[in-house]
Structures are given as C-alpha cells and as structure tokens.
C-alpha atoms as a PDB file:
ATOM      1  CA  UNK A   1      -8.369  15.160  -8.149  1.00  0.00           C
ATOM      2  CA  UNK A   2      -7.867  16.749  -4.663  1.00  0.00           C
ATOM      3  CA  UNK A   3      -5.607  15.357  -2.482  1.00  0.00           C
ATOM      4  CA  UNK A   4      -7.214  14.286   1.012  1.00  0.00           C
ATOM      5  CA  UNK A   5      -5.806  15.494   3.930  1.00  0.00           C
ATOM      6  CA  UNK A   6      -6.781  12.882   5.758  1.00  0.00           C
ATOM      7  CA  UNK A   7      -7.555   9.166   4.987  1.00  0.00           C
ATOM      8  CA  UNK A   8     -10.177   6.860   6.605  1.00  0.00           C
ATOM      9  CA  UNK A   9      -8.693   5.010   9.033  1.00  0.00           C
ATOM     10  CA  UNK A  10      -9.579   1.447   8.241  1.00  0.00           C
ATOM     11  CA  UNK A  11      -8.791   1.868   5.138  1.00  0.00           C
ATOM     12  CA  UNK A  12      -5.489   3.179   5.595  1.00  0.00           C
ATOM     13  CA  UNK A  13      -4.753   0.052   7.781  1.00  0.00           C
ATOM     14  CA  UNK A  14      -6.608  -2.390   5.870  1.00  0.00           C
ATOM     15  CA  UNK A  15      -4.367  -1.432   2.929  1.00  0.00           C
ATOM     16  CA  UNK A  16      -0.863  -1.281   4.639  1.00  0.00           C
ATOM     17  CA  UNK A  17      -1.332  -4.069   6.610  1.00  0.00           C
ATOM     18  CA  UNK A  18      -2.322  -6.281   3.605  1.00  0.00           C
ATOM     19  CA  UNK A  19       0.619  -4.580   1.729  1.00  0.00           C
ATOM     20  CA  UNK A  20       3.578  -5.372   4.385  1.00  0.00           C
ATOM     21  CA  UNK A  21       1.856  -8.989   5.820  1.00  0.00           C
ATOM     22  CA  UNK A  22       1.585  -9.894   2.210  1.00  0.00           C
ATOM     23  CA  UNK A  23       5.372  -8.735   1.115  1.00  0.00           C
ATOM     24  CA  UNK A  24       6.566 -10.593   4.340  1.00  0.00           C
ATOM     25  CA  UNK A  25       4.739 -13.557   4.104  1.00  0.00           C
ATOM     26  CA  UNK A  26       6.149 -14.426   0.552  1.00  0.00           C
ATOM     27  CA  UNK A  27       9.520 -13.646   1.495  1.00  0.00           C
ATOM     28  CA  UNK A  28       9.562 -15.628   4.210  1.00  0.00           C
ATOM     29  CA  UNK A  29       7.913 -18.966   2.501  1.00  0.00           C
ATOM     30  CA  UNK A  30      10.575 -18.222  -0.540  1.00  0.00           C
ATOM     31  CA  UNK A  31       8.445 -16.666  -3.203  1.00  0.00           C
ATOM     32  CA  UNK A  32      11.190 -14.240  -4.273  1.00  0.00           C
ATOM     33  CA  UNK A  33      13.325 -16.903  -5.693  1.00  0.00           C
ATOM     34  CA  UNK A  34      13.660 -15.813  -8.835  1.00  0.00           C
ATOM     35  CA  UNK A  35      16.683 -13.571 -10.440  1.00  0.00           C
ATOM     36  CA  UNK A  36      15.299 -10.219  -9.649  1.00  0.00           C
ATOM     37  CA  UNK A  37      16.131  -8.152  -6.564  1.00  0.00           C
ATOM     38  CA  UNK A  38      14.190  -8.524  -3.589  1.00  0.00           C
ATOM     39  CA  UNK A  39      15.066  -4.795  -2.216  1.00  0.00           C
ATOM     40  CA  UNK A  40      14.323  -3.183  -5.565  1.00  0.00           C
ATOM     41  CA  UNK A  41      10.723  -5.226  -5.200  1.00  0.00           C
ATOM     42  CA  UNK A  42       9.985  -3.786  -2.323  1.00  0.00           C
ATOM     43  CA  UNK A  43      11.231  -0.139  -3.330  1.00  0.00           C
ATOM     44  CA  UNK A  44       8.777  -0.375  -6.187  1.00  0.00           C
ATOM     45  CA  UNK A  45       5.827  -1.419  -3.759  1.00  0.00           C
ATOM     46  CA  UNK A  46       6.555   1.255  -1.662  1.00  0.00           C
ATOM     47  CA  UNK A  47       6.468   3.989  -3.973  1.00  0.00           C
ATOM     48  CA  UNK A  48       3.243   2.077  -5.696  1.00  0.00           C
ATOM     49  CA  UNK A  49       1.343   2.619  -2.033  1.00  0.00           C
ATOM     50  CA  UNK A  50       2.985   5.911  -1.906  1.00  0.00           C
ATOM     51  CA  UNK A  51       1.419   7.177  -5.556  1.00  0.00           C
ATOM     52  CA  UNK A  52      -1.627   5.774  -4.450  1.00  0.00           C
ATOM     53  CA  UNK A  53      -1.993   7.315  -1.346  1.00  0.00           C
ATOM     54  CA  UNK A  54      -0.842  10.774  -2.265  1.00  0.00           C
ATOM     55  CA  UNK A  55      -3.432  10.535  -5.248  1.00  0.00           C
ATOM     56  CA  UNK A  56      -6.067   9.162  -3.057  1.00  0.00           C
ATOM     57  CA  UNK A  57      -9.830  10.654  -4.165  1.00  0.00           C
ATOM     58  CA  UNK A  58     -10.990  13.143  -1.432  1.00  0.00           C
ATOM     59  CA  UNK A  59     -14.642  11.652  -1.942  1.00  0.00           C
ATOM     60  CA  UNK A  60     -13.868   8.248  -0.847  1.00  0.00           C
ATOM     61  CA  UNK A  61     -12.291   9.285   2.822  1.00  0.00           C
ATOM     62  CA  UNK A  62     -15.776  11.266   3.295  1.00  0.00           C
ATOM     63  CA  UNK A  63     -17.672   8.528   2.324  1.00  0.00           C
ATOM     64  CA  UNK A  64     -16.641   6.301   4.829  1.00  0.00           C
ATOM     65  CA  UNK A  65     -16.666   8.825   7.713  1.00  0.00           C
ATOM     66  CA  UNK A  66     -20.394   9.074   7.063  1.00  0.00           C
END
C-alpha cells in the first residue's frame, strides 16, 4: 500500500475532529474514571490516528477528489 501524499480534506477533518471532540467530551463528563492513565490514553489514540493516517490507501483520497 502506497502512502498518499495528500489526504481528502473532509475526511481528514471529519476524522480528527471526531477523534479530539470525542476524547474531550468524555473527559470532561468523567468517563476516564477508572484506574488507568488518562495521558497514556490519549498517547495511544494519537499514535492509533497516526498509524492510520500514515498507512492511509492512496485510492481512497482519489476517490473522493473525483
């Protein structure tokens, strides 16, 4: 799989946005209450969106430019 230089907008937004209003949102109405670590939560969902986005499929950002 080729990486894609560039990623369709929307979709880039749609994604982070969703990502970091989600995160926040939970935080903020207490849903990390449990024993784990809220930083080393958000470390891991960071480096999740980063995997995905480096490993994005090439085919998908040209398909939504057309």
């Amino acid at each position: 799989m080729q990486r894609c230089p560039h990623l369709a907008t929307e979709t880039l937004r749609t994604l982070l946005r969703s990502a970091f209003h989600g995160y926040i949102t939970l935080e903020a109405n207490g849903g990390f209450r449990h024993s784990r670590d809220v930083q080393k939560s958000w470390e891991r969902a960071l480096d999740g969106l980063h995997l995905l986005l480096e490993n994005w499929p090439a085919h998908a950002a040209e398909e939504e430019r057309t």
